[in-house]
PDB file of N, CA and C in Angstrom:
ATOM      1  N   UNK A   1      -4.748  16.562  -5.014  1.00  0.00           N
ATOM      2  CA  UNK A   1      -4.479  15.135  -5.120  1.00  0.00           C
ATOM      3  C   UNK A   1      -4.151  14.605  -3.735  1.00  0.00           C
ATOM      4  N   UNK A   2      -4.810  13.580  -3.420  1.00  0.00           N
ATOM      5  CA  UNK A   2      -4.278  12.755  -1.633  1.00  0.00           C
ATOM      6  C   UNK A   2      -3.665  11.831  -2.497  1.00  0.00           C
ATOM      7  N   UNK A   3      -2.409  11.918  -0.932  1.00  0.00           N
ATOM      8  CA  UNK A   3      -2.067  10.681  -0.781  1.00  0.00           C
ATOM      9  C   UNK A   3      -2.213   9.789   0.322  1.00  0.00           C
ATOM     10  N   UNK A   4      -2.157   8.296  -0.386  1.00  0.00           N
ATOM     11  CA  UNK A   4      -3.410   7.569   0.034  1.00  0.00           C
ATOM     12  C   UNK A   4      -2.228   6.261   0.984  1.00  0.00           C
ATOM     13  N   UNK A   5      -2.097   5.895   1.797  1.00  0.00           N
ATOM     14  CA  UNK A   5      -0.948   4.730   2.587  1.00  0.00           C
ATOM     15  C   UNK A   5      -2.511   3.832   2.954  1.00  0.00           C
ATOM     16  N   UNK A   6      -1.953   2.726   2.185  1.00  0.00           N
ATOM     17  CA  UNK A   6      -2.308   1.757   2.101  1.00  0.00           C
ATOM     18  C   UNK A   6      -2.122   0.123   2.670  1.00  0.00           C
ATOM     19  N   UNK A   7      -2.045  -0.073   3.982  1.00  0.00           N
ATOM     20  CA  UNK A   7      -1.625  -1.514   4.870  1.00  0.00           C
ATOM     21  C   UNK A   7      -1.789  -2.562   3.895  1.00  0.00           C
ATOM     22  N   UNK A   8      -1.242  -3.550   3.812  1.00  0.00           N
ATOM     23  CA  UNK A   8      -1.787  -4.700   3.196  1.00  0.00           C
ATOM     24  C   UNK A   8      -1.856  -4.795   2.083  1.00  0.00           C
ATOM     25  N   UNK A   9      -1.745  -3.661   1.189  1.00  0.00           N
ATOM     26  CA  UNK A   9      -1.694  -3.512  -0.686  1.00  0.00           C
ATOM     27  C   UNK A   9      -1.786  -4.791  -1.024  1.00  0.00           C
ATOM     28  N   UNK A  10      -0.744  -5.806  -1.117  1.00  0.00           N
ATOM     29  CA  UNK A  10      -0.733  -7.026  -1.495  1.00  0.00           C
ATOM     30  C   UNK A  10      -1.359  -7.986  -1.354  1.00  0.00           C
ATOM     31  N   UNK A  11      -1.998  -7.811  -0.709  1.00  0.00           N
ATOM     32  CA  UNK A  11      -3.239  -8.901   0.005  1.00  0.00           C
ATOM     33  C   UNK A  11      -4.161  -9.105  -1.185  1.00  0.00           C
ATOM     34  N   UNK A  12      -5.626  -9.730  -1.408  1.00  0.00           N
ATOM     35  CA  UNK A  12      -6.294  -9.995  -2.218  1.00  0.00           C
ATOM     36  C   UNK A  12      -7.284  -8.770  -2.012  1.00  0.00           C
ATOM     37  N   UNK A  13      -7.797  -7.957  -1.155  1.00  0.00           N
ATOM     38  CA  UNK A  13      -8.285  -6.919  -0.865  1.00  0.00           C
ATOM     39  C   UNK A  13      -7.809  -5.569  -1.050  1.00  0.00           C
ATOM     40  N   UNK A  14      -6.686  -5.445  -0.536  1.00  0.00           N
ATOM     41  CA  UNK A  14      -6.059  -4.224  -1.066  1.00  0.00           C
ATOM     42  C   UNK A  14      -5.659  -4.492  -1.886  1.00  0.00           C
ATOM     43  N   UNK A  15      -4.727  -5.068  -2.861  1.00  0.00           N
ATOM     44  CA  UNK A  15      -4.857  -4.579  -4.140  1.00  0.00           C
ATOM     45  C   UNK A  15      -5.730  -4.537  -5.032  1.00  0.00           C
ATOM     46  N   UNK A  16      -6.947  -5.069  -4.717  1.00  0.00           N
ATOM     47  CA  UNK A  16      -7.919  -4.296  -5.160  1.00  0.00           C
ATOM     48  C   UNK A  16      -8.499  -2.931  -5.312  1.00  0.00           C
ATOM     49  N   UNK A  17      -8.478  -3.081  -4.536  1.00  0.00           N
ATOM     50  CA  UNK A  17      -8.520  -1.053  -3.826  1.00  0.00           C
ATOM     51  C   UNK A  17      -7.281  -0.032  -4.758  1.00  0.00           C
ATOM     52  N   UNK A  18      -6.288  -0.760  -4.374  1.00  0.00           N
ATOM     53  CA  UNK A  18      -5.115   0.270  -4.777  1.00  0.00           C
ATOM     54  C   UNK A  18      -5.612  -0.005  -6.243  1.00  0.00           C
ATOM     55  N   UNK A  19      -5.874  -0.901  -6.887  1.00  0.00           N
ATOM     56  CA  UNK A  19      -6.127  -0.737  -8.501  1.00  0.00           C
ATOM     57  C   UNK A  19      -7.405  -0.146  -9.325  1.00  0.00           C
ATOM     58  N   UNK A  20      -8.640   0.129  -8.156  1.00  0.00           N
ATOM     59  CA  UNK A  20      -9.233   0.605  -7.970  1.00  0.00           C
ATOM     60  C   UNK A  20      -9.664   2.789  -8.036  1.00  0.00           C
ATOM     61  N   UNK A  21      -8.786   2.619  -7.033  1.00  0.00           N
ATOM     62  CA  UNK A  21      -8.161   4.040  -6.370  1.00  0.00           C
ATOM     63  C   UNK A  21      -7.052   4.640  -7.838  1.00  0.00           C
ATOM     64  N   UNK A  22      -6.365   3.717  -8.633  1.00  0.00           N
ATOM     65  CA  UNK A  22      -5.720   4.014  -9.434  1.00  0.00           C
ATOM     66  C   UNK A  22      -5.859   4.644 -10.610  1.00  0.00           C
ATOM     67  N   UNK A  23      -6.959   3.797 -11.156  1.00  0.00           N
ATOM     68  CA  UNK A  23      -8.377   3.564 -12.381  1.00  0.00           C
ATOM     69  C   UNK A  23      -8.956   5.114 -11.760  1.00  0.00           C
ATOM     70  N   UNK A  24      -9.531   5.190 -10.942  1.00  0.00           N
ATOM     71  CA  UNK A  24     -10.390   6.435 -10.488  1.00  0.00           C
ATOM     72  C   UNK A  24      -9.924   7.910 -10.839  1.00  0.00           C
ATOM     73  N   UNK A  25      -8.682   7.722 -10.354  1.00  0.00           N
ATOM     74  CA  UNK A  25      -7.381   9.370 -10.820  1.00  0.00           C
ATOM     75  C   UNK A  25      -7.481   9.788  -9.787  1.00  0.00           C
ATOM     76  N   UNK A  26      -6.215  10.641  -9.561  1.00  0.00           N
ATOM     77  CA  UNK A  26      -6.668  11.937  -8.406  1.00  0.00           C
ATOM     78  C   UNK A  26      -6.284  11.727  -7.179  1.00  0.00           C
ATOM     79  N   UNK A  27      -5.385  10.239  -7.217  1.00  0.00           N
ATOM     80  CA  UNK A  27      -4.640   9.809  -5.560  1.00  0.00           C
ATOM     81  C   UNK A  27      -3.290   9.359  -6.277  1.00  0.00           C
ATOM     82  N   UNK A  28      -2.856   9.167  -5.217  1.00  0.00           N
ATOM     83  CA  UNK A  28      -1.062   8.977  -5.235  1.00  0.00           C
ATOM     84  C   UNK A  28      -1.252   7.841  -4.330  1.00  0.00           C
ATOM     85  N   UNK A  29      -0.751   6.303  -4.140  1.00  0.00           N
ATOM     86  CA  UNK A  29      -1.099   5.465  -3.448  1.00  0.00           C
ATOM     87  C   UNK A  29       0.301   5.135  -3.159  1.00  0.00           C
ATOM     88  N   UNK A  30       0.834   4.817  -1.572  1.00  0.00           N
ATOM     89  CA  UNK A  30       1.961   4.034  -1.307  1.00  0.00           C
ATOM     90  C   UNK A  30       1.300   3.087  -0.162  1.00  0.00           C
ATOM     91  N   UNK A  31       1.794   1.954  -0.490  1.00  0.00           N
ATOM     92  CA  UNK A  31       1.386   0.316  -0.291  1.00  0.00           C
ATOM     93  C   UNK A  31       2.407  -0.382   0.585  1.00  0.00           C
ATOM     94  N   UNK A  32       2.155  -0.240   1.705  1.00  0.00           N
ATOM     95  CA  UNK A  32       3.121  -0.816   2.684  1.00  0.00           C
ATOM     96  C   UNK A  32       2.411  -2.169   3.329  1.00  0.00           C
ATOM     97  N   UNK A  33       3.630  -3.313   2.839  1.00  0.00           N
ATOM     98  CA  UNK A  33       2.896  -4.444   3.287  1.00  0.00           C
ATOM     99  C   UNK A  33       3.960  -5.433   3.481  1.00  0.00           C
ATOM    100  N   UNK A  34       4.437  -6.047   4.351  1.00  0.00           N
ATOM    101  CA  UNK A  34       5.820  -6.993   4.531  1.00  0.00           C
ATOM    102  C   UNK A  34       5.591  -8.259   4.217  1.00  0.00           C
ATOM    103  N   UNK A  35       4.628  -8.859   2.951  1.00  0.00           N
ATOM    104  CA  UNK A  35       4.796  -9.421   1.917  1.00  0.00           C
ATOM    105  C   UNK A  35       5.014 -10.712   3.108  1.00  0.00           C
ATOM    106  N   UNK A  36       4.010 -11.261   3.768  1.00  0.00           N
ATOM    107  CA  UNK A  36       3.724 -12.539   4.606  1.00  0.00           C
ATOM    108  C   UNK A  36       3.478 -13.591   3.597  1.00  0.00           C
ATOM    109  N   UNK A  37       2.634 -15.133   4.271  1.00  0.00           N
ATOM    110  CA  UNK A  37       2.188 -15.020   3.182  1.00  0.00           C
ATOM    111  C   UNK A  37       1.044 -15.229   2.173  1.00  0.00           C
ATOM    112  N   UNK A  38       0.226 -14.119   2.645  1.00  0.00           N
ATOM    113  CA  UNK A  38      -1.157 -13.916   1.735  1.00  0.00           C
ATOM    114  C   UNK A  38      -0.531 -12.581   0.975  1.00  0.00           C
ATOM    115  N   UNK A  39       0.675 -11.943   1.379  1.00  0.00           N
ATOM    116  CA  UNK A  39       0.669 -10.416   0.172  1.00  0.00           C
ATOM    117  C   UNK A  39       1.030 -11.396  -0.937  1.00  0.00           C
ATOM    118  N   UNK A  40       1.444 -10.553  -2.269  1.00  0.00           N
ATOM    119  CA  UNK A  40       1.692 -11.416  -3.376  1.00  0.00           C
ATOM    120  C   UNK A  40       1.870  -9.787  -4.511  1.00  0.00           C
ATOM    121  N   UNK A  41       3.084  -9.252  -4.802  1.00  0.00           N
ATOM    122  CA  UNK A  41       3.201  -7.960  -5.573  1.00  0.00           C
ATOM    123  C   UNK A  41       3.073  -8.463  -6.709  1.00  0.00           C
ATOM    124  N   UNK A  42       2.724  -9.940  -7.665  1.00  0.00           N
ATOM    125  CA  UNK A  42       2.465 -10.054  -8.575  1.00  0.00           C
ATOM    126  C   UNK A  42       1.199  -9.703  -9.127  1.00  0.00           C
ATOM    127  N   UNK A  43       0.084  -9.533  -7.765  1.00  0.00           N
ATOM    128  CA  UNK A  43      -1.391  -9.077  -7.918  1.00  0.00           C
ATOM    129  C   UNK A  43      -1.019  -7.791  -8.229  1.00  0.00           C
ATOM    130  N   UNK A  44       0.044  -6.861  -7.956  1.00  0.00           N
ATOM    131  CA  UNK A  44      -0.475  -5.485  -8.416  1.00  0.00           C
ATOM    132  C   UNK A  44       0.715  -5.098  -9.702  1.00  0.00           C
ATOM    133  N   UNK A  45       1.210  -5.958  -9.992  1.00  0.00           N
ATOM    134  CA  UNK A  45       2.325  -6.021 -11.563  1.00  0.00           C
ATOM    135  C   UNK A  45       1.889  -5.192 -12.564  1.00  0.00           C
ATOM    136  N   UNK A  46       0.203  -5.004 -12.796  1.00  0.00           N
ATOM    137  CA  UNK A  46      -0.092  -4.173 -13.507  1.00  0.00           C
ATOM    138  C   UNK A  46      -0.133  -2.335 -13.676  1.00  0.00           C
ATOM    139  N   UNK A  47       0.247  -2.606 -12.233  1.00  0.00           N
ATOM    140  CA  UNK A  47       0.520  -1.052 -11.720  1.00  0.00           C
ATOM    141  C   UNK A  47       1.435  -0.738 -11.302  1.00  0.00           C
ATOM    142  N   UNK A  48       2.830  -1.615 -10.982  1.00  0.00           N
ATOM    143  CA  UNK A  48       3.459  -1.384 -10.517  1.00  0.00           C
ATOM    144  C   UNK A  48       4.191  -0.353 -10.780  1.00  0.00           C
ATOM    145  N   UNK A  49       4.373  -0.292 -12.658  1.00  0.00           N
ATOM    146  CA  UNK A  49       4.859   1.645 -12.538  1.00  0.00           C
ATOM    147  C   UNK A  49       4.447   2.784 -13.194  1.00  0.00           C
ATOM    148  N   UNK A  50       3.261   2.977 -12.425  1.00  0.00           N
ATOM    149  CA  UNK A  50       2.578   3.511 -12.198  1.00  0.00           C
ATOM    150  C   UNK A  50       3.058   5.006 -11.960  1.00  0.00           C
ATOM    151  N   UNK A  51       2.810   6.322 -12.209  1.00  0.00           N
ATOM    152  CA  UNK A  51       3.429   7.158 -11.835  1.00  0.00           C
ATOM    153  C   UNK A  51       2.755   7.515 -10.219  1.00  0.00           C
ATOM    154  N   UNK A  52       1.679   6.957 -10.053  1.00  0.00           N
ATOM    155  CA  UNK A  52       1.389   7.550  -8.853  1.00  0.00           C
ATOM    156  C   UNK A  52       1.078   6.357  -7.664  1.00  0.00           C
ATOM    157  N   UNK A  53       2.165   5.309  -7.755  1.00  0.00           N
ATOM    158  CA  UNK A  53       2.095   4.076  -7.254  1.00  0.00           C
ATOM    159  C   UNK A  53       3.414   3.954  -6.794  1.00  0.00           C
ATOM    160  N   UNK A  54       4.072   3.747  -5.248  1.00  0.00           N
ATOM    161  CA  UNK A  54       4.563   3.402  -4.760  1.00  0.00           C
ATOM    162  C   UNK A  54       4.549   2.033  -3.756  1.00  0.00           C
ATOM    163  N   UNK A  55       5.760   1.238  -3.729  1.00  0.00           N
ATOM    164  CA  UNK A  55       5.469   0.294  -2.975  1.00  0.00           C
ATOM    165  C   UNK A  55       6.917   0.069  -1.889  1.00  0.00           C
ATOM    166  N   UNK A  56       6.285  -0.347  -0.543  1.00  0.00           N
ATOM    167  CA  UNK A  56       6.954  -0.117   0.370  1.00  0.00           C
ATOM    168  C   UNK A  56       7.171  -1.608   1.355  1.00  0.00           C
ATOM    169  N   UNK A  57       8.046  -2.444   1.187  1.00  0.00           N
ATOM    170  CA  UNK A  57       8.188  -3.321   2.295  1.00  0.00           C
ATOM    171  C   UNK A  57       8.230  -3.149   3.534  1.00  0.00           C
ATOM    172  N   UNK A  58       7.379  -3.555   4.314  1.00  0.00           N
ATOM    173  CA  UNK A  58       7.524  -3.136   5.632  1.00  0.00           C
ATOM    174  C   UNK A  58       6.433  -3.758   6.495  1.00  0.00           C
ATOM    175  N   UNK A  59       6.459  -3.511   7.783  1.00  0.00           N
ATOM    176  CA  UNK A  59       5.258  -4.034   9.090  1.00  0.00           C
ATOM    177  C   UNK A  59       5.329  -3.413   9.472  1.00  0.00           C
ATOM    178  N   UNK A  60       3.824  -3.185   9.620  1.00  0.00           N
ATOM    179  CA  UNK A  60       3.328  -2.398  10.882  1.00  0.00           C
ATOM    180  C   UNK A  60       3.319  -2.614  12.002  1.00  0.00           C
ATOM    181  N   UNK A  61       3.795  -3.752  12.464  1.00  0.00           N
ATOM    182  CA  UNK A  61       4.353  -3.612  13.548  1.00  0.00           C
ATOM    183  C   UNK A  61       5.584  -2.720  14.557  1.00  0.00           C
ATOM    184  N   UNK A  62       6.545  -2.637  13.277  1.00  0.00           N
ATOM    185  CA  UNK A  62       7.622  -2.134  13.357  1.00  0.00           C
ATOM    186  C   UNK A  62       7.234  -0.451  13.503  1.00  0.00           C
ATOM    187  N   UNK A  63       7.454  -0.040  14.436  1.00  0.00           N
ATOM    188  CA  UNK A  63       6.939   1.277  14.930  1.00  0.00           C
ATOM    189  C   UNK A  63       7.969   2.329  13.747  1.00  0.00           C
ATOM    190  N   UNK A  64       9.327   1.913  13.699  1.00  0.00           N
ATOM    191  CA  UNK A  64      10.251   2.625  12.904  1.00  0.00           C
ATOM    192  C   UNK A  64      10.369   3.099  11.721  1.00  0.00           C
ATOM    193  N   UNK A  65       9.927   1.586  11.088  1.00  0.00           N
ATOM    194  CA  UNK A  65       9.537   1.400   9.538  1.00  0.00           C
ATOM    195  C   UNK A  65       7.772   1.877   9.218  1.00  0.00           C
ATOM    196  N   UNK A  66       6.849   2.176   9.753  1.00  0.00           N
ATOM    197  CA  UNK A  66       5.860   3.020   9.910  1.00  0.00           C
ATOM    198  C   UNK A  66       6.512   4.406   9.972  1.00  0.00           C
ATOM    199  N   UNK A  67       6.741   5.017  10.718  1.00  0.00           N
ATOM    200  CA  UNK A  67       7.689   6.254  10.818  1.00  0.00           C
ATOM    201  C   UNK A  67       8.377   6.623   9.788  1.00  0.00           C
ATOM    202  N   UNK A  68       8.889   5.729   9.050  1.00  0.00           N
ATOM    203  CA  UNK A  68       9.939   6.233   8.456  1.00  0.00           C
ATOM    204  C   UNK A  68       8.746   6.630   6.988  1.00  0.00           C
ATOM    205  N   UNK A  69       7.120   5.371   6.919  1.00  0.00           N
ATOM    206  CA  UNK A  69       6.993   5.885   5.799  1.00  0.00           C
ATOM    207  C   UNK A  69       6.421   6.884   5.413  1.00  0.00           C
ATOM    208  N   UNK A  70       5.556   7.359   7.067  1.00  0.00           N
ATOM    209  CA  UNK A  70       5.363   8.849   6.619  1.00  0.00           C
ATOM    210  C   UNK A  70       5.723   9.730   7.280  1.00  0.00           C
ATOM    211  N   UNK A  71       7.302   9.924   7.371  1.00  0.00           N
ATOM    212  CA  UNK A  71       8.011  11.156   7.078  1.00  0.00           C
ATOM    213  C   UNK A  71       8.633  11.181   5.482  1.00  0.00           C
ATOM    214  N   UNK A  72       8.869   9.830   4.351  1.00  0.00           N
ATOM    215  CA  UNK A  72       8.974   9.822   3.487  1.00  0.00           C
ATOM    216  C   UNK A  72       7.985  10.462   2.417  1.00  0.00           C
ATOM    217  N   UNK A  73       6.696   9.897   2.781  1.00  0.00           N
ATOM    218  CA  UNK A  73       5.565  10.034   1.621  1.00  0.00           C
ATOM    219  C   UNK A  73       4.345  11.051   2.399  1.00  0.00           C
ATOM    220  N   UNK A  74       4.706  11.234   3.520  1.00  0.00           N
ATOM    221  CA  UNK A  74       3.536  12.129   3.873  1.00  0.00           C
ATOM    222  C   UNK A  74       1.931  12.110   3.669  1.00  0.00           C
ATOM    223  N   UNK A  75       1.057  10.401   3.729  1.00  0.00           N
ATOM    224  CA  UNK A  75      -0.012  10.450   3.297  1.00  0.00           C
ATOM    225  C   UNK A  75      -0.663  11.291   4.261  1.00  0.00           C
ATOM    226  N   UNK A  76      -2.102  11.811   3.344  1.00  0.00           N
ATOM    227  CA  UNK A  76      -3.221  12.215   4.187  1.00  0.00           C
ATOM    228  C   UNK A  76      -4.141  11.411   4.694  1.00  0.00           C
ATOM    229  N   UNK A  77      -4.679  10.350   4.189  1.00  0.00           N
ATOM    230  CA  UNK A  77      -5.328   9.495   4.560  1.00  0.00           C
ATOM    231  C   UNK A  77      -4.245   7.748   4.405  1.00  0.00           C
ATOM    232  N   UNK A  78      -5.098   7.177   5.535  1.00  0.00           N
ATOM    233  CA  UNK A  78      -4.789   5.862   5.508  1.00  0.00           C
ATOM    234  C   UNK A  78      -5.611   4.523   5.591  1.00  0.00           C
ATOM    235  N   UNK A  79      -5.528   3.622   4.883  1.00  0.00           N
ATOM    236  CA  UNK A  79      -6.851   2.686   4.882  1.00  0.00           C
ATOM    237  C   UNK A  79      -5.787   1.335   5.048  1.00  0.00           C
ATOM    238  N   UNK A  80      -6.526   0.988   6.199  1.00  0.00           N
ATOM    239  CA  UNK A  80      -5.547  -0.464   6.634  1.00  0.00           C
ATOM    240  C   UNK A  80      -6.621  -1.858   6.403  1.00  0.00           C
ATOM    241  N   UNK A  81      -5.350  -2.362   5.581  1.00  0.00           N
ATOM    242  CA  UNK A  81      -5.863  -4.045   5.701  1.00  0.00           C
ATOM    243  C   UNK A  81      -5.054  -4.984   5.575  1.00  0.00           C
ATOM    244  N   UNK A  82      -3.713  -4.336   6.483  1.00  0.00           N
ATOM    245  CA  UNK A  82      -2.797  -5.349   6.891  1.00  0.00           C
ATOM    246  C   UNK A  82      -3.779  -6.507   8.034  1.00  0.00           C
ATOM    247  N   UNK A  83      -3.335  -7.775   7.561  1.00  0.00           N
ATOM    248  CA  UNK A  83      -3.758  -8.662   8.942  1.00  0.00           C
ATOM    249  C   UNK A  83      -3.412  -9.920   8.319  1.00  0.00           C
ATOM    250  N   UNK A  84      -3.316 -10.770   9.875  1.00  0.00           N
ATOM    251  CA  UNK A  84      -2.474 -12.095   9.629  1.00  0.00           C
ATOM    252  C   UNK A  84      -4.063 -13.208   9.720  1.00  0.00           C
ATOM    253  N   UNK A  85      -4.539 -13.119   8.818  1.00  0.00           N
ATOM    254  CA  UNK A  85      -5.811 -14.001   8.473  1.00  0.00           C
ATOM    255  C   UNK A  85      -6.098 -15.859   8.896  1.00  0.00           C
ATOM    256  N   UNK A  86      -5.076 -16.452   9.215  1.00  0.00           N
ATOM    257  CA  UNK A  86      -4.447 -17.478   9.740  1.00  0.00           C
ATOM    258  C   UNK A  86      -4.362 -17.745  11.169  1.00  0.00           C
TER     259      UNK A  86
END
C-alpha cells in the first residue's frame, strides 16, 4: 500500500484525485493544504473519515510544517497541486 501526500487536496483538482485515488484502493492519502481561498474541506466531506484519509493544515511554504509532515506520515510518493491561481 503507498502512501500518497497530496499539495492542494482541497482545491477543485485535488480533491478530485484524492477521491479518486480513494475509490481505486490500495493508497493511504494525506492532504496537506492551508485552506486559502480556493481549498474548501467541504469538497472532500465525503471522505473525510475515511480510514485511509488524512488531512493536514499546512503550507508549503513553511519549510517546518512540510517537515514535520513527512516525518509524521512518511509518504512515498507526492503529487502537488498546491498553487495560488489568482
Amino acid at each position: 500500500m503507498s502512501k500518497i501526500l497530496v499539495t492542494g487536496g482541497a482545491g477543485f483538482i485535488g480533491s478530485n484525485f484524492i477521491r479518486l485515488l480513494l475509490q481505486r484502493g490500495g493508497h493511504q492519502v494525506v492532504n496537506l493544504d492551508a485552506l486559502t481561498y480556493a481549498g474548501n474541506l467541504e469538497s472532500l466531506a465525503d471522505v473525510a473519515n475515511e480510514p485511509g484519509y488524512a488531512f493536514v493544515k499546512g503550507d508549503i511554504a513553511e519549510r517546518d510544517q512540510v517537515e514535520a509532515v513527512f516525518a509524521a506520515h512518511r509518504p512515498s510518493v507526492v503529487v502537488h497541486f498546491a498553487a495560488e491561481s489568482h
